[in-house]
Protein backbone atom coordinates (compact mmCIF):
# COMPACT_ATOMS: atom_id res chain seq x y z
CA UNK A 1 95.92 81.71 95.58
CA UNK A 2 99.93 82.19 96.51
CA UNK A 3 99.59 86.05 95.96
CA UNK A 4 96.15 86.20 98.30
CA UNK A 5 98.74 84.65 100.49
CA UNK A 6 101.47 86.84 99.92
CA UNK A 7 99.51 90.14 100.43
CA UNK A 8 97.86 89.10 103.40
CA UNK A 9 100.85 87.79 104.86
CA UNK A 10 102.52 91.43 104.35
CA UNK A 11 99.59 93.10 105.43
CA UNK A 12 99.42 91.41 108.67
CA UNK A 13 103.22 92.27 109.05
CA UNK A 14 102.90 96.20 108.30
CA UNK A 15 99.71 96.11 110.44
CA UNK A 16 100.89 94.87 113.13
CA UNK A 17 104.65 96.74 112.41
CA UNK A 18 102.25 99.80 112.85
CA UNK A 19 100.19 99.12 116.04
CA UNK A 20 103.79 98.57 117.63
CA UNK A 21 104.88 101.56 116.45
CA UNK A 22 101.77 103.05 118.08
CA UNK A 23 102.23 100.99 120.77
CA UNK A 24 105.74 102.91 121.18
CA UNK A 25 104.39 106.41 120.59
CA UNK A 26 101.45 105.70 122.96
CA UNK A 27 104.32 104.87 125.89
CA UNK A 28 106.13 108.18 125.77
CA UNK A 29 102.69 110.28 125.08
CA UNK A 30 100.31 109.26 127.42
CA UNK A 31 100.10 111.32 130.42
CA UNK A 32 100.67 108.33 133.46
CA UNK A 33 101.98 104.95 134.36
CA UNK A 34 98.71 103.36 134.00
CA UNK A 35 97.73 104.31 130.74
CA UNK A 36 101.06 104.03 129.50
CA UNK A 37 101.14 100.49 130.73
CA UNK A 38 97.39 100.34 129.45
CA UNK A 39 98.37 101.29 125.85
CA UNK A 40 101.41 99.56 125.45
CA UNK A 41 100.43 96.01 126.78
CA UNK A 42 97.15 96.07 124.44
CA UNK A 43 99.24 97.33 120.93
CA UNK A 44 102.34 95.00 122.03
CA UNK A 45 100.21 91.97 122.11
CA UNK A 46 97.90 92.76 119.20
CA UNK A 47 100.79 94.10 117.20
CA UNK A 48 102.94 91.16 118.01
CA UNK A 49 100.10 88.28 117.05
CA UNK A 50 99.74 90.01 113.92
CA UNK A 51 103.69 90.15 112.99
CA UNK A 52 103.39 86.06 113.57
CA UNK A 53 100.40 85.48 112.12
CA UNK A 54 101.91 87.49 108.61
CA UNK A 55 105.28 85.05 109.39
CA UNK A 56 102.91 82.15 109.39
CA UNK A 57 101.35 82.90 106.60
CA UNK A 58 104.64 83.54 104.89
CA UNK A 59 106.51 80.15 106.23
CA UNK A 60 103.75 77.98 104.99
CA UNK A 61 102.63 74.64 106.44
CA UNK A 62 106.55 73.59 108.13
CA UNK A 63 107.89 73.13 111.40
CA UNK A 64 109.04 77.23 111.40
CA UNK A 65 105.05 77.81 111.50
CA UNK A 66 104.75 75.31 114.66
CA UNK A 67 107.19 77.34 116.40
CA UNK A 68 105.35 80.28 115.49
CA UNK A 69 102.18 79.08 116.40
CA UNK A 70 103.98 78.16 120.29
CA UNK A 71 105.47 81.69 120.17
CA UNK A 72 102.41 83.01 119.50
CA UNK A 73 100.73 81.52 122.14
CA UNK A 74 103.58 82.04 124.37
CA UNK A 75 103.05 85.84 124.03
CA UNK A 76 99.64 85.84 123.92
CA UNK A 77 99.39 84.51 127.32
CA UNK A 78 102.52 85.91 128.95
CA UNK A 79 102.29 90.02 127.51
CA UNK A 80 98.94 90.37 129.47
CA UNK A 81 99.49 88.59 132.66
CA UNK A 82 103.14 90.63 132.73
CA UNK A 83 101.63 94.17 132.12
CA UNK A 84 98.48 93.07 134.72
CA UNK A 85 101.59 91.62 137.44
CA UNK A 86 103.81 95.23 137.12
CA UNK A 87 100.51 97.10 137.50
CA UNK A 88 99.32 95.32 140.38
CA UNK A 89 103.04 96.09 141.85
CA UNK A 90 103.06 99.77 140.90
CA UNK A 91 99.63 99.82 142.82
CA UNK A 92 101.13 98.17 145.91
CA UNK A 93 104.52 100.29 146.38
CA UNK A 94 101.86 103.23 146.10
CA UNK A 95 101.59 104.68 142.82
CA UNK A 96 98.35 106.70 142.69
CA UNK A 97 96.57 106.45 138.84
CA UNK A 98 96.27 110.40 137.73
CA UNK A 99 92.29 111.12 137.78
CA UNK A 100 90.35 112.98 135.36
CA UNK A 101 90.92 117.19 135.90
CA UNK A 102 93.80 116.27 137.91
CA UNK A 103 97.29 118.87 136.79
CA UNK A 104 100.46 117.46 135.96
């Protein structure tokens, strides 16, 4: 039972390691503010619940895996509202999403 533990645990740590990275590759790649915004806010937060989930599963029942747990929670309910808040702002000052067909 403690190596299912162990190899989930550092499976959900180099899965969510890797949607970060994606997350990260996804911000300079994609073509404008929106989808960058888009892409990064949906691989931060998955990536990031997944790197504390794997620490949870790795601290055991304690008090660290409490403070996970409010971490968790903490970024799962601030990371969308924050990339939802600078959108809505970009959209105010102006900033026009690039359509479909549309050139650089």
């Amino acid at each position: 039972m403690e190596a299912l533990v162990y190899f989930a645990s550092w499976a959900c740590l180099l899965l969510g390691s890797a949607f970060c990275i994606i997350g990260g590759i996804g911000l300079i790649r994609l073509p404008d503010f929106y989808s960058r915004i888009h892409g990064g806010g949906i691989t931060d937060t998955l990536g990031a619940g997944l790197v504390m989930l794997g620490l949870m599963l790795q601290a055991g029942w304690s008090l660290v895996t409490v403070k996970l747990v409010l971490i968790m929670l903490f970024l799962l309910l601030t990371s969308p509202v924050a990339s939802h808040a600078i959108a809505r702002a970009a959209r105010h000052s102006g900033l026009e999403p690039k359509l479909a067909g549309e050139d650089a």
